[in-house]
Protein backbone atom coordinates (compact mmCIF):
# COMPACT_ATOMS: atom_id res chain seq x y z
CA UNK A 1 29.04 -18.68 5.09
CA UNK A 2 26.73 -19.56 7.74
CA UNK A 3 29.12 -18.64 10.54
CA UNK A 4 30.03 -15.01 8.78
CA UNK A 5 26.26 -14.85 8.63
CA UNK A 6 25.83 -15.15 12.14
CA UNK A 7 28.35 -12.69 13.14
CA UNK A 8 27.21 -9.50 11.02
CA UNK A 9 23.88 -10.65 12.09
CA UNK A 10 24.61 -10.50 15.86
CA UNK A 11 26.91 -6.94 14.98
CA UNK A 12 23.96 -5.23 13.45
CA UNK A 13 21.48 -6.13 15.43
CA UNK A 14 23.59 -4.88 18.57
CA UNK A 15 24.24 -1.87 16.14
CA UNK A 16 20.59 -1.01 15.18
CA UNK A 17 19.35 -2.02 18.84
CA UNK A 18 20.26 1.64 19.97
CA UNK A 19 18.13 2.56 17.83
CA UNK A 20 14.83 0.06 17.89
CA UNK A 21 12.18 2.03 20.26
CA UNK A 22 12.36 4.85 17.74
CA UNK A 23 11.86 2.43 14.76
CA UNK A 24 9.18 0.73 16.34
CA UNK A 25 7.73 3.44 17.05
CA UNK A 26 7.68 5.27 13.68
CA UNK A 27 6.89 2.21 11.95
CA UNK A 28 3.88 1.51 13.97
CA UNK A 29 2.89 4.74 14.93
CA UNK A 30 2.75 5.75 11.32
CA UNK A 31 0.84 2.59 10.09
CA UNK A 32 -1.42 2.33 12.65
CA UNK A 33 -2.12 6.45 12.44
CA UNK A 34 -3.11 5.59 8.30
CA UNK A 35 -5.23 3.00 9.32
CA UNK A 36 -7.29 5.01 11.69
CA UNK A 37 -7.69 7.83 9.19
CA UNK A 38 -9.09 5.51 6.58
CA UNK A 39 -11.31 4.30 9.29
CA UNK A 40 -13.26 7.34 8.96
CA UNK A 41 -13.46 7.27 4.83
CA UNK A 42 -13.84 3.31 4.49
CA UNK A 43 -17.19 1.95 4.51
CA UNK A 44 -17.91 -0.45 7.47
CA UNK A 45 -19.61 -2.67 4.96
CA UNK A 46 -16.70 -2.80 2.12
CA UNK A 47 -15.15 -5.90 3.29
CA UNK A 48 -11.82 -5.41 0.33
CA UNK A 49 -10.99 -2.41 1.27
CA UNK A 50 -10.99 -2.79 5.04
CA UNK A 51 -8.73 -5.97 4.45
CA UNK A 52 -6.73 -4.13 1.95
CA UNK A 53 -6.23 -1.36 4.11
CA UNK A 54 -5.00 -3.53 7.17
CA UNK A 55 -2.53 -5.86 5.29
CA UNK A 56 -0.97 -2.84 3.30
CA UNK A 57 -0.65 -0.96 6.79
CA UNK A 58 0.20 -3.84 8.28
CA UNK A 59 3.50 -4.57 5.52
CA UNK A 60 4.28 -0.89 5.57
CA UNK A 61 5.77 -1.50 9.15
CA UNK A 62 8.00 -3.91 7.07
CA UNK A 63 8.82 -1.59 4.37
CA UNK A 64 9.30 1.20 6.34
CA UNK A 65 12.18 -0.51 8.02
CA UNK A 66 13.44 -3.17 5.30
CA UNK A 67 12.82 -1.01 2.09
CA UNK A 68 13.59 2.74 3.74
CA UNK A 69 15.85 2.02 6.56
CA UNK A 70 18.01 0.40 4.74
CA UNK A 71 18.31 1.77 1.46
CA UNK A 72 19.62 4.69 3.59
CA UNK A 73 22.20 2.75 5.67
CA UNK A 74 24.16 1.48 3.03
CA UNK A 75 24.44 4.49 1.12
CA UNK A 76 25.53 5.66 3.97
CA UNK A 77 27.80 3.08 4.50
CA UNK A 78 29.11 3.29 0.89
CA UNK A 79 29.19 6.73 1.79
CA UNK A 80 31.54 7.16 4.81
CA UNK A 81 33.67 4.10 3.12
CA UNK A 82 32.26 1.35 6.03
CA UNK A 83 32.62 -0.83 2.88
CA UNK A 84 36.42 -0.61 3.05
CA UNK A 85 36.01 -1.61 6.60
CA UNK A 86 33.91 -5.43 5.58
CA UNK A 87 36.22 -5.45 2.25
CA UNK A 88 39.26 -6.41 4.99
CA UNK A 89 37.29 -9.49 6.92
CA UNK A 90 36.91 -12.92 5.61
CA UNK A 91 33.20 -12.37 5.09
CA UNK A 92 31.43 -13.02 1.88
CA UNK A 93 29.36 -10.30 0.42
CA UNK A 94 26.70 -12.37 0.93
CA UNK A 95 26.47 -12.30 4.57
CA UNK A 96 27.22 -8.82 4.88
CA UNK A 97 23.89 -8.26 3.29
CA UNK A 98 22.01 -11.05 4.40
CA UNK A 99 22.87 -10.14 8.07
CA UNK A 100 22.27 -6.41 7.37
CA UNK A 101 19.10 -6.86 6.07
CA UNK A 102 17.92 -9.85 8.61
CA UNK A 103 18.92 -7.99 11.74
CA UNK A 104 16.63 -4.96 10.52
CA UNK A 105 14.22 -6.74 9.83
CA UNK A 106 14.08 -7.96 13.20
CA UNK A 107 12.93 -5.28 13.94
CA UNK A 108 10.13 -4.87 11.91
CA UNK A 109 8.16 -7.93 14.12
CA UNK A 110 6.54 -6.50 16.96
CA UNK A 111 5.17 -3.60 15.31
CA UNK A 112 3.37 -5.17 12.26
CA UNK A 113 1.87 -8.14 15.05
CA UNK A 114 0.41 -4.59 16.62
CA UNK A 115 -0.59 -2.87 13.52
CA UNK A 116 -2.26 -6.06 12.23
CA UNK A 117 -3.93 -6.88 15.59
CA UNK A 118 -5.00 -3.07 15.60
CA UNK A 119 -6.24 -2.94 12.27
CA UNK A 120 -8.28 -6.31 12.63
CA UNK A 121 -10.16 -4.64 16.04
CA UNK A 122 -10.61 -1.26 14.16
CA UNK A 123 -12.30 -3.19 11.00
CA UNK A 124 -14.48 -5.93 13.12
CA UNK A 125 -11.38 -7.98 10.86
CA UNK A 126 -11.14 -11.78 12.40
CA UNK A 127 -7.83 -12.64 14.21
CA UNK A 128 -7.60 -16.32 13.91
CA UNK A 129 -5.51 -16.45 11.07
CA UNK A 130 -2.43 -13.74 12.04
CA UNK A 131 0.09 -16.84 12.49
CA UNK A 132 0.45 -16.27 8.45
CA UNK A 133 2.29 -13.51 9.50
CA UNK A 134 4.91 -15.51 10.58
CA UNK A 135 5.44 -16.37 6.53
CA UNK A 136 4.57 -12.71 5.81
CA UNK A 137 6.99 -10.63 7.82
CA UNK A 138 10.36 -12.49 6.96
CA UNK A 139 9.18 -13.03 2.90
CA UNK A 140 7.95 -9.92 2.01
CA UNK A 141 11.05 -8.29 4.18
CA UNK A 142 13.31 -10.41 2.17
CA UNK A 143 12.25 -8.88 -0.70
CA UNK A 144 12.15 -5.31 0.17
CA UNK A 145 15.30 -5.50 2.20
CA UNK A 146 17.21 -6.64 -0.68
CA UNK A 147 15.89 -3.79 -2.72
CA UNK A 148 16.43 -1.63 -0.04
CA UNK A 149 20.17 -2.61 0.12
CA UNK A 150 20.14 -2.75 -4.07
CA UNK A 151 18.94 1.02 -4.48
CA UNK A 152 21.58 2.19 -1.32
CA UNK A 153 24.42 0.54 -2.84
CA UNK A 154 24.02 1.20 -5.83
CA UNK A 155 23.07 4.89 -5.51
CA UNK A 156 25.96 7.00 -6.41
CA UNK A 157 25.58 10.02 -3.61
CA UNK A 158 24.01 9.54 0.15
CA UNK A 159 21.25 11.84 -0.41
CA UNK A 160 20.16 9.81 -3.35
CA UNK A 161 20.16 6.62 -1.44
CA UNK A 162 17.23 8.29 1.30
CA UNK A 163 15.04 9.57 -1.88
CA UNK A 164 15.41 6.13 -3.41
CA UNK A 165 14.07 4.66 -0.15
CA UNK A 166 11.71 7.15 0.69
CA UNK A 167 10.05 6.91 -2.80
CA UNK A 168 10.36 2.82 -2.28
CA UNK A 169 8.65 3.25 1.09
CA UNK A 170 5.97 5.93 -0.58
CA UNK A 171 5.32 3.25 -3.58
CA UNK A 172 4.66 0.80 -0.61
CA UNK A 173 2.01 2.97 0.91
CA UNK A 174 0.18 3.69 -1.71
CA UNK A 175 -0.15 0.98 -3.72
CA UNK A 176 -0.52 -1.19 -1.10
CA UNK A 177 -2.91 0.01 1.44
CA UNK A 178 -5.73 1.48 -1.63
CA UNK A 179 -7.22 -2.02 -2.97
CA UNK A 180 -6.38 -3.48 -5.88
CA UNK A 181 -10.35 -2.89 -7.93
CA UNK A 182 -10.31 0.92 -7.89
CA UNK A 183 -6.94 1.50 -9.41
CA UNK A 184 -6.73 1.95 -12.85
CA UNK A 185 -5.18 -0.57 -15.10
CA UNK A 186 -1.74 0.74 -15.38
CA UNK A 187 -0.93 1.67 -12.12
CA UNK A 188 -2.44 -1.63 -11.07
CA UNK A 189 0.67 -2.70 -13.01
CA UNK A 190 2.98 -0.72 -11.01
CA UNK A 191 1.46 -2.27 -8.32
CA UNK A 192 1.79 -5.90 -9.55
CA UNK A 193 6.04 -5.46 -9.89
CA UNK A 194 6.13 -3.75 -6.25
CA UNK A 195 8.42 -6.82 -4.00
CA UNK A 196 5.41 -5.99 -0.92
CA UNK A 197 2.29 -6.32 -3.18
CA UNK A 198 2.33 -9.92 -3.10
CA UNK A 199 2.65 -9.71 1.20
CA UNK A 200 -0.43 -7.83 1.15
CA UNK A 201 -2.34 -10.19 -1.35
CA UNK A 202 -1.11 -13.28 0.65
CA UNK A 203 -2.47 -11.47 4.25
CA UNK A 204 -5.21 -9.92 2.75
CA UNK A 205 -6.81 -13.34 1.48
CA UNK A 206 -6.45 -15.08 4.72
CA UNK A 207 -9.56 -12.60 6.43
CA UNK A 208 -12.11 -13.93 3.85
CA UNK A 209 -14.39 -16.67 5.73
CA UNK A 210 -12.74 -19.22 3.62
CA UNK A 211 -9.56 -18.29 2.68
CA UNK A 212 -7.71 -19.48 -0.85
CA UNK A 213 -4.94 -21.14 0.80
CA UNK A 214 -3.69 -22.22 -2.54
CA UNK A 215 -3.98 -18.55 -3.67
CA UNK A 216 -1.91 -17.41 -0.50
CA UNK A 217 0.97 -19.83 -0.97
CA UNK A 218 0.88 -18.90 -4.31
CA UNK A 219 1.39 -15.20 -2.68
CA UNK A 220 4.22 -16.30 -0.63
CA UNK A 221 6.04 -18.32 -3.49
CA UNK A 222 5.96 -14.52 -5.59
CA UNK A 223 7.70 -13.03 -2.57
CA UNK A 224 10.49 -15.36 -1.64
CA UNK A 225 11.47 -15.91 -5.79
CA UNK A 226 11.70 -12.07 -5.73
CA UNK A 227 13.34 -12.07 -2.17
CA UNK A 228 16.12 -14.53 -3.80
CA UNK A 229 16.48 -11.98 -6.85
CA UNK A 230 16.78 -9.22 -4.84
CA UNK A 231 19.26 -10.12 -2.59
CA UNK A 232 21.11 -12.07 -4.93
CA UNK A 233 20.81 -8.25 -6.84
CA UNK A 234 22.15 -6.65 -3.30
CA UNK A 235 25.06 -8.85 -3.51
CA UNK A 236 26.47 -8.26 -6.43
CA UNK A 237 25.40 -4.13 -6.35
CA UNK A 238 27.89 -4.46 -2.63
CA UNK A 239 31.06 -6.54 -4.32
CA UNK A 240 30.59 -3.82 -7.39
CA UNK A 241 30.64 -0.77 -4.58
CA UNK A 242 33.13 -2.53 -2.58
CA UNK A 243 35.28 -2.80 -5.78
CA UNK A 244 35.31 0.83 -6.15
């Protein structure tokens, strides 16, 4: 397993490096361009929204890459029949998604460090506690990169796959930047069953003067049980398309 792992890893990360200064840039460009538009509405003074609003940017970067990106890589691969391709190697279905989704995810690093560090200077935020990003990044990824793979696999046309991730990614944006008091009850539900919610909650506590450290392991625990769901959910959705 762990071998296999390595190897799509290492293939898909020298795959999607082609490709990384334009996802970087997106990512952060588009996170960091949200953040300094809600500068202008937010209230200097409203210390939730101001963290709310730089964590969610901050794990957009994340899902914009994980959740989005892709969601629309293996429909594509389904697509074009790239699954027929890893059906013929002695690699468990496991590693083909676990190195998919790690090697994007990669990716996703340097621009949520910038976003958050951007955010934190734009909302007089304090920086000393960004290391829980380190926790952050990779959980919360986990999570939305096995949806991501979930919804593209199990999508039956191409096009379908990019709308599911698009609306993933959209979900992530808005229920995760806007803070948590001023939405009403039930789409503060929606909110509670979306993988990146609890990525937000876990970086969002950690700017308070005394953060609930309890409270943001707690966070983190949400997001790697669902990361384990849903790439134990990608796994099976890629032997079922491979099967096909």
């Amino acid at each position: 397993m762990l071998p296999a792992l390595g190897a799509v890893y290492r293939a898909q990360l020298s795959r999607a490096r082609v490709a990384r200064i334009p996802l970087l840039f997106v990512a952060t460009f588009q996170s960091v361009g949200i953040m300094v538009m809600l500068r202008g509405v937010v209230d200097g003074g409203d210390a939730e929204a101001a963290r709310a609003v730089v964590a969610g940017s901050s794990v957009l970067v994340v899902a914009f890459v994980a959740l989005n990106l892709l969601a629309q890589y293996f429909g594509q691969l389904r697509a074009s029949g790239g699954l027929d391709h890893y059906a013929t190697l002695p690699v468990p279905p496991a590693a083909v998604v676990l190195g998919a989704a790690g090697a994007y995810a990669s990716f996703t690093v340097p621009g949520t460090i910038a976003t958050a560090v951007t955010g934190c200077v734009l909302f007089q935020l304090p920086l000393v506690n960004l290391w829980v990003l380190a926790a952050v990044i990779p959980l919360a990824g986990a999570a939305l990169a096995g949806l991501g793979a979930a919804l593209g696999l199990l999508a039956p046309k191409q096009e379908l796959a990019t709308l599911f991730g698009q609306l993933g990614m959209s979900a992530a944006l808005l229920l995760g930047v806007l803070p948590a008091g001023n939405m009403p009850a039930p789409i503060g539900l929606v909110r509670d069953l979306l993988p990146s919610t609890y990525g937000v909650e876990a970086f969002a506590r950690t700017f308070d003067p005394h953060p609930d450290w309890v409270m943001v392991g707690a966070d983190l625990s949400v997001c790697a049980a669902v990361g384990v769901v849903s790439l134990a959910a990608a796994t099976w959705a890629y032997r079922r398309a491979a099967c096909r």
